[in-house]
Protein backbone atom coordinates (compact mmCIF):
# COMPACT_ATOMS: atom_id res chain seq x y z
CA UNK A 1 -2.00 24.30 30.28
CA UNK A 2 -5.03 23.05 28.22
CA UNK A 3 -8.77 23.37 28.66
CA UNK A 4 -11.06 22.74 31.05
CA UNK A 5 -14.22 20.79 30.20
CA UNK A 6 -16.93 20.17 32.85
CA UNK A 7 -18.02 16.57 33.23
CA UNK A 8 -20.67 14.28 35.22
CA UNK A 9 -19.35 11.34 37.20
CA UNK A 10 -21.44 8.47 37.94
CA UNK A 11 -23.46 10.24 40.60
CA UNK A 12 -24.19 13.32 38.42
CA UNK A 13 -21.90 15.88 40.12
CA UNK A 14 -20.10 18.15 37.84
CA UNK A 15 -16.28 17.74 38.12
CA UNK A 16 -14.03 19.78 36.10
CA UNK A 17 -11.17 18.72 34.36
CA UNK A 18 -8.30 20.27 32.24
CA UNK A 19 -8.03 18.03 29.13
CA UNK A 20 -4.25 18.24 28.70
CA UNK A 21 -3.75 16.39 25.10
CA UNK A 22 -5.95 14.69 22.46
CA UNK A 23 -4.16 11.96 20.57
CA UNK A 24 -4.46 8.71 18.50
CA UNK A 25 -3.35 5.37 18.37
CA UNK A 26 -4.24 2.63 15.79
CA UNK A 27 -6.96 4.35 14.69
CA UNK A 28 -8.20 4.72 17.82
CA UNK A 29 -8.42 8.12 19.85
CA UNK A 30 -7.51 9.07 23.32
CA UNK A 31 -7.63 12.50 26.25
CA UNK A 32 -5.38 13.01 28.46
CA UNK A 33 -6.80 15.06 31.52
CA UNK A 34 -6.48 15.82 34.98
CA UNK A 35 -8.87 17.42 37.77
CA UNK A 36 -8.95 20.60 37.44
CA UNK A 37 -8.64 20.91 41.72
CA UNK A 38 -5.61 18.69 41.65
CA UNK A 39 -3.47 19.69 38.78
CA UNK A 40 -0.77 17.65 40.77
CA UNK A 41 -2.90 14.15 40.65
CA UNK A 42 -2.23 11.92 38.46
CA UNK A 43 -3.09 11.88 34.12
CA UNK A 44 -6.12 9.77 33.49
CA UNK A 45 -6.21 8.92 30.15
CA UNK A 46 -9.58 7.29 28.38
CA UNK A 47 -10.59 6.51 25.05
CA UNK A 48 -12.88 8.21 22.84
CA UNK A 49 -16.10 6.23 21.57
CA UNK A 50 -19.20 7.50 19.84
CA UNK A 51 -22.63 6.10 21.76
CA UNK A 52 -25.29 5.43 20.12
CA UNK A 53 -26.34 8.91 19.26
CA UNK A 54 -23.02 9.85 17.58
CA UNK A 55 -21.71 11.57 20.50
CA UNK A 56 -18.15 11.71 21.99
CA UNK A 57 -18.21 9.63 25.26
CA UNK A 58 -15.12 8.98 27.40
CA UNK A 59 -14.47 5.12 28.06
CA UNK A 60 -12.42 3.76 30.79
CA UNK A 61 -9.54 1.03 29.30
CA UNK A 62 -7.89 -1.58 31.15
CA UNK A 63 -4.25 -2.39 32.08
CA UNK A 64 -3.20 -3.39 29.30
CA UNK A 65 -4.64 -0.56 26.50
CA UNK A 66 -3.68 1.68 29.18
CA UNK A 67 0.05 0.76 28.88
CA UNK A 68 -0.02 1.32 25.32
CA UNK A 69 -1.83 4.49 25.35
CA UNK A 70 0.66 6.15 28.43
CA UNK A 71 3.47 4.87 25.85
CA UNK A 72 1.90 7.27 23.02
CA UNK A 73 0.96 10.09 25.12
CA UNK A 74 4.93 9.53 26.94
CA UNK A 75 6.07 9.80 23.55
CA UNK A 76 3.63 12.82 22.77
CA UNK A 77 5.24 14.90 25.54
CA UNK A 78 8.93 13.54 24.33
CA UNK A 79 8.07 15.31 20.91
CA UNK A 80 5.96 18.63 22.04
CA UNK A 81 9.99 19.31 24.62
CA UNK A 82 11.75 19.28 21.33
């Protein structure tokens, strides 16, 4: 599958997710992931931004991005069966 990276939710629990594909999109760069206690839930997919500090944080997108980015990541999975 892919790996698992432990993250903090709003509340500061630790949830752990398998990060199932990295990928791009005009110039912009998205995960792919799912929780790693429901590997049958549904694919959240987020885009990568650097803070402030030059770290990697994972941003929520709305409808809209999101059907773009589930078109590239669709189209990811297309080429990886091949």
């Amino acid at each position: 599958m892919g790996e698992r990276h432990l993250f903090y939710d709003e509340l500061g629990n630790e949830v752990e997710f398998i990060v199932k594909a990295k990928f791009s999109l005009d110039d912009t760069d998205y995960v792919a992931m799912l929780p790693a206690n429901d590997i049958e839930s549904a694919t959240y997919i987020l885009r990568i931004d650097i803070d402030d500090n030059g770290d990697e944080i994972l941003v929520g997108i709305d409808d809209n991005e999101l059907k773009e980015a589930e078109g590239a990541y669709e189209e990811l999975l297309k080429e990886n069966l091949q």
